[in-house]
Protein backbone atom coordinates (compact mmCIF):
# COMPACT_ATOMS: atom_id res chain seq x y z
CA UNK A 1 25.17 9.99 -9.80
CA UNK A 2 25.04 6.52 -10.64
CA UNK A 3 22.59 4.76 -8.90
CA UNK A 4 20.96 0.69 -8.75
CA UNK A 5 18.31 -0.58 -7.36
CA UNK A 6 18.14 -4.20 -6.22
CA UNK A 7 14.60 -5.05 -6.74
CA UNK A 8 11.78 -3.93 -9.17
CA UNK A 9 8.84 -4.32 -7.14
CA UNK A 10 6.47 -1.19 -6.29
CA UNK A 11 9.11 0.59 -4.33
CA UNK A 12 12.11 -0.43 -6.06
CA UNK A 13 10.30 0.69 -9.76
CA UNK A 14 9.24 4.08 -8.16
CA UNK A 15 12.63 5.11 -6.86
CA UNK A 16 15.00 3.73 -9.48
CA UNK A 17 12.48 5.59 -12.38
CA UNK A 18 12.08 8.75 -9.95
CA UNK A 19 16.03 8.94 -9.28
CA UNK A 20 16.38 8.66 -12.78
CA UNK A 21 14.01 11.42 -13.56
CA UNK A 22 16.22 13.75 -11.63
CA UNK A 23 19.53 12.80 -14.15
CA UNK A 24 21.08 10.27 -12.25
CA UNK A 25 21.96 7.04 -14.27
CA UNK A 26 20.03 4.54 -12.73
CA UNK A 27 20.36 0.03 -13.28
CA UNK A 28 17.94 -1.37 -11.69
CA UNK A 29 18.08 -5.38 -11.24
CA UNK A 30 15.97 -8.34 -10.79
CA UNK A 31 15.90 -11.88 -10.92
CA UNK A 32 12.90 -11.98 -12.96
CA UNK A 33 14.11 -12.33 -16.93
CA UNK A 34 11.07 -12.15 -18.21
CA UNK A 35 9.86 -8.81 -16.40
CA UNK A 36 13.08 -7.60 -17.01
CA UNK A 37 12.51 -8.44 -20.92
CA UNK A 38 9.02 -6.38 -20.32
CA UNK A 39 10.81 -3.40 -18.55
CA UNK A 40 13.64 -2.99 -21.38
CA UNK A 41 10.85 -2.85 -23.90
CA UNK A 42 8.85 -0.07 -22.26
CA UNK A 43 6.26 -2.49 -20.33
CA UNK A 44 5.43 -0.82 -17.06
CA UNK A 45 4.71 -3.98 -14.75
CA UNK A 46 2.18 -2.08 -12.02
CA UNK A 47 -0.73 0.53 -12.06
CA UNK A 48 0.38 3.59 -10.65
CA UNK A 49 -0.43 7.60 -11.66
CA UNK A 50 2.20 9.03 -13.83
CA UNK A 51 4.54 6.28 -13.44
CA UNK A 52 4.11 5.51 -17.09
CA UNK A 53 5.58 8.52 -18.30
CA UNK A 54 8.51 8.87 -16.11
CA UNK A 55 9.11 5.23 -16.73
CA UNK A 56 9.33 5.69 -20.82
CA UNK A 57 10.67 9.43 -20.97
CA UNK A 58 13.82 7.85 -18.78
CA UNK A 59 14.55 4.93 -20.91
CA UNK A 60 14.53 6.78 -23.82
CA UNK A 61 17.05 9.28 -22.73
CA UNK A 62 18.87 5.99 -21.24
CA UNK A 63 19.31 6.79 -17.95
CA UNK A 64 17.13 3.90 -16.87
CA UNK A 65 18.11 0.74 -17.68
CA UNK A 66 17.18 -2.84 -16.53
CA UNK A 67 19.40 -6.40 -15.90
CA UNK A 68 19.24 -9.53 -13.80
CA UNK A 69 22.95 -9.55 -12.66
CA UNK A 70 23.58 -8.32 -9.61
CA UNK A 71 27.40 -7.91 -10.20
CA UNK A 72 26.32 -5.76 -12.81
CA UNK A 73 24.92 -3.58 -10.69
CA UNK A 74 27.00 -3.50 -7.52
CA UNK A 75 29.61 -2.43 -11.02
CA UNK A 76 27.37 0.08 -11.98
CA UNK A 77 26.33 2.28 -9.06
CA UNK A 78 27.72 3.90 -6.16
CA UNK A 79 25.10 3.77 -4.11
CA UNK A 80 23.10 0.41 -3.87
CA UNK A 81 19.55 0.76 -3.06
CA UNK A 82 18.34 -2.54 -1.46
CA UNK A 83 14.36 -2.26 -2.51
CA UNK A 84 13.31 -6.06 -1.82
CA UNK A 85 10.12 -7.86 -0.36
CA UNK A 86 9.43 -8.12 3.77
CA UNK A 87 6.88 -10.52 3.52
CA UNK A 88 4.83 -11.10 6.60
CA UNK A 89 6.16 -14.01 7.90
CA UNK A 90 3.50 -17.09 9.61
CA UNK A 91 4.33 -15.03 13.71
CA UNK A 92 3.64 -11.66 12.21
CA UNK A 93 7.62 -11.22 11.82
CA UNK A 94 8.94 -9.87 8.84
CA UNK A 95 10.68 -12.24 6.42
CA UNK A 96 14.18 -10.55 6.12
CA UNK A 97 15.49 -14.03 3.84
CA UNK A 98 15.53 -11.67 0.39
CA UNK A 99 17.21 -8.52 2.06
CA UNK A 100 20.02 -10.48 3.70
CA UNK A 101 20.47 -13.24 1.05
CA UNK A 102 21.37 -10.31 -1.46
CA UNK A 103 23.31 -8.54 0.94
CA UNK A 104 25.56 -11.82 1.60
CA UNK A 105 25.98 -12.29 -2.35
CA UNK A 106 27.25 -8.25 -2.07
CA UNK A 107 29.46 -9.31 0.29
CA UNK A 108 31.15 -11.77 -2.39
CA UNK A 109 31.19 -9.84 -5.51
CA UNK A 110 31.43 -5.95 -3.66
CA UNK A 111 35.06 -4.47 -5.44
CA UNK A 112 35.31 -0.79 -3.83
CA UNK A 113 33.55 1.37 -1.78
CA UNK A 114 29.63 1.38 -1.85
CA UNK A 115 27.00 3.14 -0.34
CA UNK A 116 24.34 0.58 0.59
CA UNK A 117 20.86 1.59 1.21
CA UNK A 118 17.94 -0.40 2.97
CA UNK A 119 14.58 1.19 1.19
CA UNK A 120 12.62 -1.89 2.24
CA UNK A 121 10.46 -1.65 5.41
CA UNK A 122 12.40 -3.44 7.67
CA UNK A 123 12.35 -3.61 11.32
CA UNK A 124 14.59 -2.11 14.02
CA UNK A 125 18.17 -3.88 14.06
CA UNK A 126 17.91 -4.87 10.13
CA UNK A 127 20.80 -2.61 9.35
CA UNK A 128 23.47 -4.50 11.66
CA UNK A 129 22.50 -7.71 10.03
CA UNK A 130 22.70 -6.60 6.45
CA UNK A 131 26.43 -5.56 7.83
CA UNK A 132 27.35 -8.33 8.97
CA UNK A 133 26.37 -10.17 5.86
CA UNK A 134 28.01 -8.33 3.63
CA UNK A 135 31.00 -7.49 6.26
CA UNK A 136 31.20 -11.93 6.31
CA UNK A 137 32.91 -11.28 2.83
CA UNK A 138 33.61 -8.26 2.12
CA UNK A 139 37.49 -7.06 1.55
CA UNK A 140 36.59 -3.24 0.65
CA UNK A 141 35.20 -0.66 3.08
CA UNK A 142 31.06 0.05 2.96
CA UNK A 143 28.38 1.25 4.75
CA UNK A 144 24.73 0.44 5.16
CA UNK A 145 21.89 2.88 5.66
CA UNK A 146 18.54 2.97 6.64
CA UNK A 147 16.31 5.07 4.20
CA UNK A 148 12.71 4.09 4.41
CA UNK A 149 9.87 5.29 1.70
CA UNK A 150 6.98 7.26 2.70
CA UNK A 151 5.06 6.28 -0.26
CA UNK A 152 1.56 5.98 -0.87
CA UNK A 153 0.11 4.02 -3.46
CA UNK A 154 -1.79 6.18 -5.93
CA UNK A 155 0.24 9.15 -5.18
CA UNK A 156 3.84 7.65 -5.07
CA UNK A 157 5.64 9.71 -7.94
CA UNK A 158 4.07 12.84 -6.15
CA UNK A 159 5.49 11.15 -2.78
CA UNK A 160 9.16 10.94 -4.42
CA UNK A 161 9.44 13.75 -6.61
CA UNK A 162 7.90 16.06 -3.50
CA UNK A 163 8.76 14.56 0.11
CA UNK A 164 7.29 16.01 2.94
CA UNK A 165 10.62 14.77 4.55
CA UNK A 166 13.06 12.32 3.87
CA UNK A 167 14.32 10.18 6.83
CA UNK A 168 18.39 8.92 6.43
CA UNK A 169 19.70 7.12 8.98
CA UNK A 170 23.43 6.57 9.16
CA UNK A 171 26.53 6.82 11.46
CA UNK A 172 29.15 7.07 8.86
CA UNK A 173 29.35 10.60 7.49
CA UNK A 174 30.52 9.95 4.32
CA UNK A 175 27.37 7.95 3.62
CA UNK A 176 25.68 10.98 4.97
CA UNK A 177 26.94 13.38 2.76
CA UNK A 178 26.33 10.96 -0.63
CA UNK A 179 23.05 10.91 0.40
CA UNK A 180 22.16 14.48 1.12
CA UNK A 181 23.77 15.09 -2.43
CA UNK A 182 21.52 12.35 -4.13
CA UNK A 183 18.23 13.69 -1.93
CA UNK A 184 19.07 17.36 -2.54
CA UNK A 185 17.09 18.14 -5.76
CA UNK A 186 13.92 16.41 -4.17
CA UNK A 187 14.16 19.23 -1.21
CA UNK A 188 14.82 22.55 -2.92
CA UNK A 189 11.32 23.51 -1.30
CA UNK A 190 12.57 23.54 2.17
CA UNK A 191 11.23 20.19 3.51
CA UNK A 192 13.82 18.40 5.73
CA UNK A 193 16.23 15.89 5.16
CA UNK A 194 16.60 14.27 8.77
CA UNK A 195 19.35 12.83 9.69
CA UNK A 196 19.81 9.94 12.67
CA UNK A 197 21.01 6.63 13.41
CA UNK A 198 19.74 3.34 11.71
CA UNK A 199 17.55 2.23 14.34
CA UNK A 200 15.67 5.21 14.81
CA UNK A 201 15.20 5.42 10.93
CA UNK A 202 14.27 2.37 10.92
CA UNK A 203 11.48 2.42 13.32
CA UNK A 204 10.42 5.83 12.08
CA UNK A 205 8.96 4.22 9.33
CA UNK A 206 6.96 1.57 11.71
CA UNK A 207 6.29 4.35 14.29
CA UNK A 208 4.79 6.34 11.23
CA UNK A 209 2.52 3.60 9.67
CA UNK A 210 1.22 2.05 12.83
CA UNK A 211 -0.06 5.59 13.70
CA UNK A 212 -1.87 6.10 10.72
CA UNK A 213 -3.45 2.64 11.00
CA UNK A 214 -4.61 3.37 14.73
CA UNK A 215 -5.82 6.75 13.39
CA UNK A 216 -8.14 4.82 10.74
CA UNK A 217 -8.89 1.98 13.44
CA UNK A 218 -10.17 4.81 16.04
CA UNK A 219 -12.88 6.02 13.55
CA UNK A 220 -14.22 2.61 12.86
CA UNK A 221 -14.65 2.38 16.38
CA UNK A 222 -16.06 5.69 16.72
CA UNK A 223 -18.28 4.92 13.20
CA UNK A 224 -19.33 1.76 15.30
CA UNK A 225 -20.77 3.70 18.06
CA UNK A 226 -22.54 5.93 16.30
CA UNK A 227 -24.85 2.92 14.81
CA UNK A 228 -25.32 1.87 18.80
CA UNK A 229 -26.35 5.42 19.94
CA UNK A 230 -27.56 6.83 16.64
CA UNK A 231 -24.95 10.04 15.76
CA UNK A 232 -23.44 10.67 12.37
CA UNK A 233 -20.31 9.80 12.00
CA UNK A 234 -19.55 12.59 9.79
CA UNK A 235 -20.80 15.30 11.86
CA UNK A 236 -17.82 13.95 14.53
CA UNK A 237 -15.51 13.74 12.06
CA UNK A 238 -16.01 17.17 11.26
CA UNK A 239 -16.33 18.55 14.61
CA UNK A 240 -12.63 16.50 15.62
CA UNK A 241 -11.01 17.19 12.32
CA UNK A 242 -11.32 20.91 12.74
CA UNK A 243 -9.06 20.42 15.55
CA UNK A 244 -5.40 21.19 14.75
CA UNK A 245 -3.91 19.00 16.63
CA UNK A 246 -5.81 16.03 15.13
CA UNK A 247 -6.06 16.99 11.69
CA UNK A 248 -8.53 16.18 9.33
CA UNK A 249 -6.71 13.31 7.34
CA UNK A 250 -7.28 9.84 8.25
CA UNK A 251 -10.66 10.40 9.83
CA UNK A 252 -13.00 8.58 7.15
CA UNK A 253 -14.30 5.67 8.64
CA UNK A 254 -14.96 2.66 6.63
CA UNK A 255 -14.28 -1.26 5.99
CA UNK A 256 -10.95 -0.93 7.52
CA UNK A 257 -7.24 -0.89 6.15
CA UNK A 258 -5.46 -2.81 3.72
CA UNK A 259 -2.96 -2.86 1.25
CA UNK A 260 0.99 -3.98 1.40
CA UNK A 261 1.90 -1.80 3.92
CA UNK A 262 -0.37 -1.17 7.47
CA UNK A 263 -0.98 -4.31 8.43
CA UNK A 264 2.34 -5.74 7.67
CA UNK A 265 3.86 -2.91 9.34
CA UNK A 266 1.33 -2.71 12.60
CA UNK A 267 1.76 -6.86 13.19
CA UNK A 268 5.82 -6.44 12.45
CA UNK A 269 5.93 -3.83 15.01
CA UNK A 270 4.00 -5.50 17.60
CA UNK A 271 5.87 -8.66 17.13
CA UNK A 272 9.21 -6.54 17.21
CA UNK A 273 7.45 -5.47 21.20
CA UNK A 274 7.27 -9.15 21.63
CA UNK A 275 11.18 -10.05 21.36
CA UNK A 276 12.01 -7.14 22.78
CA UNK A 277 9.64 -8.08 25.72
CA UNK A 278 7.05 -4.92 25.18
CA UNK A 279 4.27 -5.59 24.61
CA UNK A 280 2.09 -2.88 22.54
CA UNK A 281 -1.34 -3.19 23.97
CA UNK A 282 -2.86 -0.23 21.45
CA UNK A 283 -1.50 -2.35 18.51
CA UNK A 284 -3.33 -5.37 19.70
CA UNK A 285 -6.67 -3.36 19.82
CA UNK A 286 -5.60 -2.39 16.04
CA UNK A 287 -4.80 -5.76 14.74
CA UNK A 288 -8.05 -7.30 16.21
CA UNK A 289 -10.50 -4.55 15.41
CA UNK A 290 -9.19 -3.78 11.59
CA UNK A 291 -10.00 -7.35 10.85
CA UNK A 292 -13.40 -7.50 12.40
CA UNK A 293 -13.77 -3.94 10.49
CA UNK A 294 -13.27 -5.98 6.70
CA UNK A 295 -16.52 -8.12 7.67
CA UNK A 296 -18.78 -5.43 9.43
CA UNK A 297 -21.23 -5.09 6.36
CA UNK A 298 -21.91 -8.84 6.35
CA UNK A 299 -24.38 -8.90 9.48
CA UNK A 300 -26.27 -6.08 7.60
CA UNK A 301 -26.64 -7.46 4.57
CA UNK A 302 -27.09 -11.24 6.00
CA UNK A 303 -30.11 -8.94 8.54
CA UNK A 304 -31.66 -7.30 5.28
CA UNK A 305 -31.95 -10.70 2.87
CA UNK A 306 -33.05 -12.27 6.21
CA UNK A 307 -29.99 -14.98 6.62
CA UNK A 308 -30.65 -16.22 3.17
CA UNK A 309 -27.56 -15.57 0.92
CA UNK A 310 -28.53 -18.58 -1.23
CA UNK A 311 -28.54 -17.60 -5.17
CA UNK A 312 -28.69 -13.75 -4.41
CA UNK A 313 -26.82 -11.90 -7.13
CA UNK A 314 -24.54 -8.60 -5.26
CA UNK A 315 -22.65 -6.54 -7.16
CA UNK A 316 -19.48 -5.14 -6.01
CA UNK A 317 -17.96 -1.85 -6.94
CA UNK A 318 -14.50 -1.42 -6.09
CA UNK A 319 -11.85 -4.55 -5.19
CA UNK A 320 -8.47 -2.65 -4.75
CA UNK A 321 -7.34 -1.49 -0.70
CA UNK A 322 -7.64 1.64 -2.67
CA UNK A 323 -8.37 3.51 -5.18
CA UNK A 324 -5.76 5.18 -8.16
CA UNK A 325 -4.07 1.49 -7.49
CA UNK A 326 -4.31 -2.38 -8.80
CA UNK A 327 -3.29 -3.37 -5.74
CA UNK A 328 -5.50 -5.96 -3.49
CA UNK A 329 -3.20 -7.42 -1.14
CA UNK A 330 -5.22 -7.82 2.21
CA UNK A 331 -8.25 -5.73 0.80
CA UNK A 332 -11.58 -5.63 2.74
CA UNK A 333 -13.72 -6.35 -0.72
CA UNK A 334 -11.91 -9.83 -0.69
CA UNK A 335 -12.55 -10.62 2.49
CA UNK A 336 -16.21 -9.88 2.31
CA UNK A 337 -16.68 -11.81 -1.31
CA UNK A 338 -15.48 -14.99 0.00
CA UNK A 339 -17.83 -14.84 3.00
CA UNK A 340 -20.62 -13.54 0.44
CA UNK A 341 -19.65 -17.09 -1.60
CA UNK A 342 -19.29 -19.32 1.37
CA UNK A 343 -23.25 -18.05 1.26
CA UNK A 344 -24.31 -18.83 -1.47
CA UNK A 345 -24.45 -15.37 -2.96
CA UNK A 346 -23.47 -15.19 -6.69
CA UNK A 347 -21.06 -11.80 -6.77
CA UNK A 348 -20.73 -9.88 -10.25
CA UNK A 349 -17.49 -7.22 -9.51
CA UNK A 350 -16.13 -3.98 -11.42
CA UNK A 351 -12.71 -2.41 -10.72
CA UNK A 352 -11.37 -0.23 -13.05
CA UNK A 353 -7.10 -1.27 -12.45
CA UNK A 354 -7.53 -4.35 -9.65
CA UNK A 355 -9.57 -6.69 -11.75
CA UNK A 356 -6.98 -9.04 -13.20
CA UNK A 357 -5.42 -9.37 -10.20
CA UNK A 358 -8.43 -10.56 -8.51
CA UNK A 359 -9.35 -12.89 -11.50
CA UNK A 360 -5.55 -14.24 -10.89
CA UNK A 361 -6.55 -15.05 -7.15
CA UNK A 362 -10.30 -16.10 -7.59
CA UNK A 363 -10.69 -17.55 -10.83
CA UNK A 364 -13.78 -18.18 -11.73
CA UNK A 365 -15.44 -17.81 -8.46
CA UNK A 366 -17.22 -14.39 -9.15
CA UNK A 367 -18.06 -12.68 -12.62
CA UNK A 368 -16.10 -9.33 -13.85
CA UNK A 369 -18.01 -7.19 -15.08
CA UNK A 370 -16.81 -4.25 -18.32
CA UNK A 371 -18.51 -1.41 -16.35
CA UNK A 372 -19.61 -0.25 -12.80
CA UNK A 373 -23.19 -0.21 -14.58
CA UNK A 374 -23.02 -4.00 -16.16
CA UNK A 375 -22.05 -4.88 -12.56
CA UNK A 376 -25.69 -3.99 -11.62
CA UNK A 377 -27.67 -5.85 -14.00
CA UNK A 378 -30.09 -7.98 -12.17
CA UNK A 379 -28.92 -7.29 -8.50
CA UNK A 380 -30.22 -7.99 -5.47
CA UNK A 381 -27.77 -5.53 -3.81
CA UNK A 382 -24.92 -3.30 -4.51
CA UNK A 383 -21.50 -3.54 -2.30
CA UNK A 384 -18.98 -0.62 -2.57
CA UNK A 385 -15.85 -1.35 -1.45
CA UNK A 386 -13.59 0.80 -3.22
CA UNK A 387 -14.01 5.04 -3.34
CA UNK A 388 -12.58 5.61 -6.70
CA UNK A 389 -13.65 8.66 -8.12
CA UNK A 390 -16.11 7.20 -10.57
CA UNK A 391 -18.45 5.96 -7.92
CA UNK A 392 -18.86 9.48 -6.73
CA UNK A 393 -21.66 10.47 -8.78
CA UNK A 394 -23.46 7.42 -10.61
CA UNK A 395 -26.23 7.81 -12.51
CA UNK A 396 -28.99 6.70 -9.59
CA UNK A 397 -32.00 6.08 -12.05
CA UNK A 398 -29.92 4.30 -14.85
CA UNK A 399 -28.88 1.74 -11.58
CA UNK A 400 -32.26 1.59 -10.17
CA UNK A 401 -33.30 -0.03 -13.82
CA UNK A 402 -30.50 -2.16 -13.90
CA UNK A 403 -31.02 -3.96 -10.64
CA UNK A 404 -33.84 -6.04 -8.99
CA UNK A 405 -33.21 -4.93 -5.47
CA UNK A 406 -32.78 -1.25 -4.85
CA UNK A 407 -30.12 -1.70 -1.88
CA UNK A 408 -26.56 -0.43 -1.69
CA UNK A 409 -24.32 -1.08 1.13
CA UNK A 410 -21.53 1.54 0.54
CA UNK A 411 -18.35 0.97 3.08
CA UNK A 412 -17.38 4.07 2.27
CA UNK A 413 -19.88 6.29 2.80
CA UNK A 414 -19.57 8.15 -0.68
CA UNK A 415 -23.38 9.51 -0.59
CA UNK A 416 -25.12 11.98 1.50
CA UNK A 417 -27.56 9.58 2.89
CA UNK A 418 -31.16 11.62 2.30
CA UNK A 419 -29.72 11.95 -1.41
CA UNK A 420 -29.74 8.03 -2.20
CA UNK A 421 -32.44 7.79 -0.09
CA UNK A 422 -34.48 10.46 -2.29
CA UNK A 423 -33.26 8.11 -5.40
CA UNK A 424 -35.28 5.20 -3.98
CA UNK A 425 -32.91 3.02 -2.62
CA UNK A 426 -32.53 1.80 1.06
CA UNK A 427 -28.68 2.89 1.34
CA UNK A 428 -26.93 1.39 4.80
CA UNK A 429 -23.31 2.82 5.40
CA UNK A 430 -20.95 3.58 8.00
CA UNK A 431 -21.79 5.12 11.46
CA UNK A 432 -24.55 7.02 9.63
């Protein structure tokens, strides 16, 4: 099938290069030259697992291509995937300005039938305005459907190659039946392809991320608690997660949630309650307590150095949301450094994908290190942030010699506490 995808941001890059992987011919487009320029010359343009060699084993065989023209693609494919940014707007809204100023140009340059799809998080009602942009000048018969992503960052080619599900929501059946046929490689395990109308697709996707995020939020709550009436964290965890009808995923407590997707999502929902005069009382509880969770080391480590930050040198391990991404949009580690600066501290931080990004948004305000160990030399204190995989097992004596004070404040529990403690080092987590 031929296939583009308006957009060539995290979502639109994974589904045009996934699509493509599957033998479709896919275009995707964006109004960026020079990352276009990049993309035609093999240049992935984010960090994600396996991306890379999808991404160059495609445009070899030329079944991926790349343009800026829009006309070009609307030309090109037969079904229009719309995969643009939702920024969070200043009331919590999401900013629909890029999804409906492309759909209006559609509307102008749209020759025969298309297929378009809205892959972009969007909130409930986004598909009858995207219509009635492109509908405004449009001449030739279309329709628009709602098929939101379910994809996680570090584990998105997995995600798309492998659904658990795939959500399509559309009232037109010959839309329906386009996209079953595109979908139906993806699904030859027996997972679903559900089909339902545009609004409920559309606030599946919400629904889905906003429960997730409570999930996470609960914990920290729980982790919280556990300080006040001294349990283990863990040992709950366990005991809930055995629980079927919990689960066991989503039950690590920590610094709280981040990335590109929960807390847009949770504070687009809620304000979608607002104009819809609901109000959701659970996601205010969410929204308030995931932001106090970012900052819940700082009144340990302000107790420990005794409310003197002034000229004390803390390492940080880890600055993405997340590890297996370079992604740091509303990460906890950033929220911490700048309190840990507005201290006095001096911060030294290793990442191994997020650490240009960070440089791009902090300058010179903190030090990069080359290794999770150089990060430690001369330390008062050690921050982890991050769980990448690395941290799991560090080499406890070579980091006692390394740093001055033998403290680590680990926000996501990676250690068994009486094993760092054993090491030497005073070790203050979460809930534990």
């Amino acid at each position: 099938m031929k296939i583009a995808v308006i957009g060539t941001g995290y979502v639109g890059l994974v589904t045009g290069t996934c699509l493509a992987e599957t033998g479709n011919e896919v275009l995707c487009i964006d109004i960026d030259q020079e990352k276009v320029n990049k993309m035609q010359n093999g240049e992935v343009p984010i960090y994600e697992p396996h991306l890379d060699v999808l991404f160059e084993r495609n445009i070899k065989a030329n079944r991926l291509r790349f343009s800026t023209s829009l006309e070009e693609g609307l030309e090109h494919g037969d079904i229009i995937f719309l995969a643009l940014p939702t920024p969070e707007d200043e009331d919590g809204s999401a900013d629909l300005k890029y999804i409906l100023g492309v759909a209006d140009n559609i509307g102008k340059l749209i020759k025969d039938y298309k297929v378009i799809v809205d892959k972009s998080t969007v909130p409930v009602g986004t598909s009858d305005k995207v219509k009635a942009a492109i509908a405004k000048h449009a001449k030739v018969e279309f329709d628009v459907v709602s098929n939101p992503e379910f994809l996680r960052e570090g584990f998105a080619v997995d995600d798309f190659l492998k659904p658990e599900r795939i959500v399509v929501g559309s009232s037109s059946e010959r839309a329906t039946k386009l996209m079953e046929k595109l979908y139906k490689p993806y699904v030859r395990s027996g997972n679903p392809i559900i089909i339902m109308d545009e609004k409920s697709a559309e606030l599946t996707k919400y629904a889905s991320n906003s429960f997730l995020a409570a999930k996470i939020t609960f914990m920290n709550e729980i982790a919280n608690f556990c300080e006040k009436v001294g349990a283990d964290v863990d040992k709950v965890r366990i005991g809930m997660g055995t629980d079927s009808r919990i689960g066991k995923r989503f039950l690590f407590p920590g610094i709280g949630y981040g990335g590109s997707c929960f807390p847009k999502d949770v504070k687009a929902l809620h304000k979608s309650g607002q104009e819809n005069n609901y109000n959701f009382k659970i996601l205010d509880a969410v929204i308030n307590v995931n932001a106090r969770q970012k900052l819940v080391l700082i009144p340990k480590i302000e107790n420990h150095f005794d409310n003197d930050l002034k000229g004390k040198n803390i390492a940080v391990w880890g600055l993405a949301f997340k590890p297996e991404t370079d992604d740091i949009r509303e990460a906890p580690s950033l929220y911490m450094i700048e309190e840990l600066l507005s201290q006095g501290a001096n911060i030294t931080a290793f990442d191994p994908e997020a650490m240009s990004n960070v440089k791009r948004k902090l300058g010179t305000k903190i030090n990069f290190a080359n290794s999770m160990y150089e990060a430690l030399k001369d330390a008062d204190a050690l921050v982890i942030s991050t769980e990448w995989s690395i941290f799991r097992t560090p080499d406890f004596s070579k980091m006692k010699d390394l740093m001055v004070g033998h403290t680590i404040f680990d926000g996501r529990n990676l250690y068994e506490v009486k094993d760092v403690v054993n090491e030497g080092f005073k070790y203050i987590s979460i809930g534990r």
